[in-house]
C-alpha atoms as a PDB file:
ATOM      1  CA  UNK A   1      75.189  93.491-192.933  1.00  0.00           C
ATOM      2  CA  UNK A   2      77.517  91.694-191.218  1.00  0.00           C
ATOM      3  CA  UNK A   3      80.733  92.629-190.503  1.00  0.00           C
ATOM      4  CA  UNK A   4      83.534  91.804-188.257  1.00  0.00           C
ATOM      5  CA  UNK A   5      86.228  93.731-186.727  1.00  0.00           C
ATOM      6  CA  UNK A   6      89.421  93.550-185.073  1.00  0.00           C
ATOM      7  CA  UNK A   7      91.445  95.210-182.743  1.00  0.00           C
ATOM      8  CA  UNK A   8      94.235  94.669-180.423  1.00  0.00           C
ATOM      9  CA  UNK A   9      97.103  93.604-182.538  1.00  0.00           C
ATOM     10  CA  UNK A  10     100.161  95.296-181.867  1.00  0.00           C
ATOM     11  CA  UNK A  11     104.304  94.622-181.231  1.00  0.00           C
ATOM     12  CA  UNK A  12     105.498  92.036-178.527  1.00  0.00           C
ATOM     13  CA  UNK A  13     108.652  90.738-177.501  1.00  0.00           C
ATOM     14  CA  UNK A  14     109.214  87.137-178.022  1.00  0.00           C
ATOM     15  CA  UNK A  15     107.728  85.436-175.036  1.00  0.00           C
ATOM     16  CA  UNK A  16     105.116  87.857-174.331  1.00  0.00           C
ATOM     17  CA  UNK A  17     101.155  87.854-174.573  1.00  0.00           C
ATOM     18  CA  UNK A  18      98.521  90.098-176.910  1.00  0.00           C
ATOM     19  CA  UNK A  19      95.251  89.733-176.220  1.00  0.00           C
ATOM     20  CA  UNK A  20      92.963  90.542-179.614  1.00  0.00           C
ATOM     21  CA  UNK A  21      89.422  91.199-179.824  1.00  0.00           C
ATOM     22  CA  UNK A  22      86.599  90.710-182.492  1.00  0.00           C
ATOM     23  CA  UNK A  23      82.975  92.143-182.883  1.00  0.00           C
ATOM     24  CA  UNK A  24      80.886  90.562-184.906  1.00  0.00           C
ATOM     25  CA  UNK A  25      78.253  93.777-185.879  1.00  0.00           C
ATOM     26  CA  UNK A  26      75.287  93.167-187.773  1.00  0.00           C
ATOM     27  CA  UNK A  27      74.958  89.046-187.093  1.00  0.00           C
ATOM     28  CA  UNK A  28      71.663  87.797-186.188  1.00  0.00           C
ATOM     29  CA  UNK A  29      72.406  84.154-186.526  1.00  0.00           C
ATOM     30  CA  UNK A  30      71.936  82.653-183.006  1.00  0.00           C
ATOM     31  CA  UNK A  31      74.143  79.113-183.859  1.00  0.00           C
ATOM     32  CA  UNK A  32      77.429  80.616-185.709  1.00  0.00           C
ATOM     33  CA  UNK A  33      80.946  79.719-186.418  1.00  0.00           C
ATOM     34  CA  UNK A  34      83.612  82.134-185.372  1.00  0.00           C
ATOM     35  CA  UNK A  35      87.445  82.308-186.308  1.00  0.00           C
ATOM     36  CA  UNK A  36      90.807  83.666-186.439  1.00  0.00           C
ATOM     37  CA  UNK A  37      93.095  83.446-189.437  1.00  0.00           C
ATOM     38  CA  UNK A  38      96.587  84.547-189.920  1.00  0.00           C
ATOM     39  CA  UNK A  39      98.728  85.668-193.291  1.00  0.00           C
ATOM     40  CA  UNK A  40     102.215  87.116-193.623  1.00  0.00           C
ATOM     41  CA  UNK A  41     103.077  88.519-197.144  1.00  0.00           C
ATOM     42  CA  UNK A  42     103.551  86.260-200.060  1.00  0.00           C
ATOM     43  CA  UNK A  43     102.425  83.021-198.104  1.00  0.00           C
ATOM     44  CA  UNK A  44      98.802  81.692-197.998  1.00  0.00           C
ATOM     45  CA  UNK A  45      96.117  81.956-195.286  1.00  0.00           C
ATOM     46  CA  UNK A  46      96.262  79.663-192.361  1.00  0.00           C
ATOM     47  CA  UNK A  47      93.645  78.990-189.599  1.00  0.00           C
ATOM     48  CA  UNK A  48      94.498  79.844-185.782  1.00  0.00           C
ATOM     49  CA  UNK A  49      91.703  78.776-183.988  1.00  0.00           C
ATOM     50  CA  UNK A  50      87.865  78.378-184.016  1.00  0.00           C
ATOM     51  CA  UNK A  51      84.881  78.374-181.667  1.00  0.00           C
ATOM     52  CA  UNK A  52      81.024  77.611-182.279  1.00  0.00           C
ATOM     53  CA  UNK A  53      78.798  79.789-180.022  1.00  0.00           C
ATOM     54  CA  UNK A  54      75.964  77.052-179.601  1.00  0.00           C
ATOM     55  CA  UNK A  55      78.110  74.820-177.565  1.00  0.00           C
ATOM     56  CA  UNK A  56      81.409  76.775-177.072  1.00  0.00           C
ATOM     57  CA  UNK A  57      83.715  74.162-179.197  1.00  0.00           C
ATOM     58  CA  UNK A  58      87.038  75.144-179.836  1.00  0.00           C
ATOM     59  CA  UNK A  59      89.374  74.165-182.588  1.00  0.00           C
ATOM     60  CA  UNK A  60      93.069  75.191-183.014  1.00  0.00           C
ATOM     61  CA  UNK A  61      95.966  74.682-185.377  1.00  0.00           C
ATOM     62  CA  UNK A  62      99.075  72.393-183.711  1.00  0.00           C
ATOM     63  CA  UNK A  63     101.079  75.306-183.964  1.00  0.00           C
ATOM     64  CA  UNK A  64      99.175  77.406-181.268  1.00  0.00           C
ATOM     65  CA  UNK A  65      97.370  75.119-179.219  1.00  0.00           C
ATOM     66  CA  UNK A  66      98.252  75.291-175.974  1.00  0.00           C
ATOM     67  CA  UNK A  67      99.732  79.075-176.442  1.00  0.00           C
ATOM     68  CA  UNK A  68      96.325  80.799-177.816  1.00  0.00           C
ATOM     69  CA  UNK A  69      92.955  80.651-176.479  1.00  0.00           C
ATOM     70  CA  UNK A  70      90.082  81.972-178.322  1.00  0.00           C
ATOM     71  CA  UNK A  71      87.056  82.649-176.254  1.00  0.00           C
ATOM     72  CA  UNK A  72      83.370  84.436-176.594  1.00  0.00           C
ATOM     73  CA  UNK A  73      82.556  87.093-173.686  1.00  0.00           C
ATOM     74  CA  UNK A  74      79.947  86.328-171.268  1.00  0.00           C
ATOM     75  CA  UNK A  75      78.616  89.524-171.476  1.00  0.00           C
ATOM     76  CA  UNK A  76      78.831  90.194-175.496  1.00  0.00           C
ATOM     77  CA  UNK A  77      77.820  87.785-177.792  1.00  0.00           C
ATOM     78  CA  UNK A  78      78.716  89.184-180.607  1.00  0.00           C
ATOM     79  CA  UNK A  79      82.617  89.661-179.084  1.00  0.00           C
ATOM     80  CA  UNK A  80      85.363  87.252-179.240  1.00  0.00           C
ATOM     81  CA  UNK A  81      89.155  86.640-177.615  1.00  0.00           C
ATOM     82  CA  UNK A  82      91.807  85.585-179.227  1.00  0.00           C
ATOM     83  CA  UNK A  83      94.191  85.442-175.852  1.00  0.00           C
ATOM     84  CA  UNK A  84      97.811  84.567-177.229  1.00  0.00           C
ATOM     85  CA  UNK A  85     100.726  84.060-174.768  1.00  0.00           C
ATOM     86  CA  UNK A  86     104.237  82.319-175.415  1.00  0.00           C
ATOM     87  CA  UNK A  87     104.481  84.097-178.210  1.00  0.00           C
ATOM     88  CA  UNK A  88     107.290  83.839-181.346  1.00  0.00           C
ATOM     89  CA  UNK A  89     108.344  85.363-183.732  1.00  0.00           C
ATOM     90  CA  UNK A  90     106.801  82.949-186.277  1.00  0.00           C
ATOM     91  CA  UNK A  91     103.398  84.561-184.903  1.00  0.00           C
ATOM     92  CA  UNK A  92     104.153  87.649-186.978  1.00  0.00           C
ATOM     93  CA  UNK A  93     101.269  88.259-188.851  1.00  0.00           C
ATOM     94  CA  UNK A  94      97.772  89.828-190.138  1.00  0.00           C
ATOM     95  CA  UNK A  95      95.841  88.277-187.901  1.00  0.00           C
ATOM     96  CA  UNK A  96      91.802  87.794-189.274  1.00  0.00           C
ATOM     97  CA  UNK A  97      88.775  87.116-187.705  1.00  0.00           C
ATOM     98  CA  UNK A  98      85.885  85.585-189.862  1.00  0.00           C
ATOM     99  CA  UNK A  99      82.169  84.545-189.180  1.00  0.00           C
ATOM    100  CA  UNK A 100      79.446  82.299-190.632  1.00  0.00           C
ATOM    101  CA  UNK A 101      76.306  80.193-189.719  1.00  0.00           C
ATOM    102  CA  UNK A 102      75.901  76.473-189.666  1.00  0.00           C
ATOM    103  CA  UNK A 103      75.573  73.423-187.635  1.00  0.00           C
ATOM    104  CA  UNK A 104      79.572  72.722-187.080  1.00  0.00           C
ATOM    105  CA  UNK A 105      82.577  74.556-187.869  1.00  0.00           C
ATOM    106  CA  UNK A 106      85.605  74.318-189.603  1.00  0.00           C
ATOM    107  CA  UNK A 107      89.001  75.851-189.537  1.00  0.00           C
ATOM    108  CA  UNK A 108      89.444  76.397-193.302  1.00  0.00           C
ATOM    109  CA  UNK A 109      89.085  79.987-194.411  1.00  0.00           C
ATOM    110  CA  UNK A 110      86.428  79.232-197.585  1.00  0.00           C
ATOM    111  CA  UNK A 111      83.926  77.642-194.943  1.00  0.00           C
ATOM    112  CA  UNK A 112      83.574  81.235-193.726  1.00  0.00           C
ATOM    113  CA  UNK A 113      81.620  84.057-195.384  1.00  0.00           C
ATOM    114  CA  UNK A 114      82.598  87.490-193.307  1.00  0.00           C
ATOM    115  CA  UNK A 115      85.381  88.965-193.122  1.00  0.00           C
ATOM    116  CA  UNK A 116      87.288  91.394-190.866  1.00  0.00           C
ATOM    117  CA  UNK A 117      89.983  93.837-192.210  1.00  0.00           C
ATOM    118  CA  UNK A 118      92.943  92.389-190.028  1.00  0.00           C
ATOM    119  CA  UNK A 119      95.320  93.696-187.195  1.00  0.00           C
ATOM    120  CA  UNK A 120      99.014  93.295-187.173  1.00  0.00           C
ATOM    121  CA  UNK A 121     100.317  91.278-184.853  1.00  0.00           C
ATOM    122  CA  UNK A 122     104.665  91.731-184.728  1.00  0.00           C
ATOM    123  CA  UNK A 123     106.938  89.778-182.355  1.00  0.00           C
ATOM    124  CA  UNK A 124     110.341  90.915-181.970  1.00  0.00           C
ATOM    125  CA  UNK A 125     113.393  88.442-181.284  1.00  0.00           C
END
């Protein structure tokens, strides 16, 4: 089974960087879509960033290109960055990382099929 999980989040002061990390257990798909999400409490899920491990293509939302960089380690596949600097305190957030096959990927949350639990990400004025 496939299943996806998080770590990393944590508090930062405005202006700082968090680094988070996914692991993608159980996936056996070799061409695969990976993704972050974010949600705060009473608002809807919004894409962060995306990256397709057959050619490394990246995807991010206007609001944190430039500031995050999502990223797949050389030396585990099935492991992925989500390296955030510049950070505000509009980042606050449950941050998600998802998973699914296919041929291109998208940054909408129902293109994506597994799901990871979530890790807090708080930024402090």
């Amino acid at each position: 089974q496939v299943q996806p999980v998080e770590s990393g989040g944590g508090s930062v002061q405005a202006g700082g960087s968090l680094k988070l990390s996914c692991v993608v257990n159980g996936i056996t798909f070799t061409r695969y879509c990976m993704g972050w999400f974010r949600q705060t409490p009473g608002k809807k899920r919004e894409a962060v960033a995306s990256i397709y491990t057959a050619d490394g293509t990246t995807k991010y939302d206007i609001s944190v290109e430039g500031r995050f960089t999502i990223s797949q380690e050389d030396n585990a596949k099935n492991t992925f960055s989500l390296q955030m600097s510049s950070l505000k305190v509009e980042d606050t957030a449950m941050y998600f990382c998802a998973a699914t096959p296919g041929d291109i990927c998208y940054v909408v949350d129902s293109f994506y099929s597994y799901w990871g639990q979530g890790t807090q990400v708080t930024v402090s004025a």
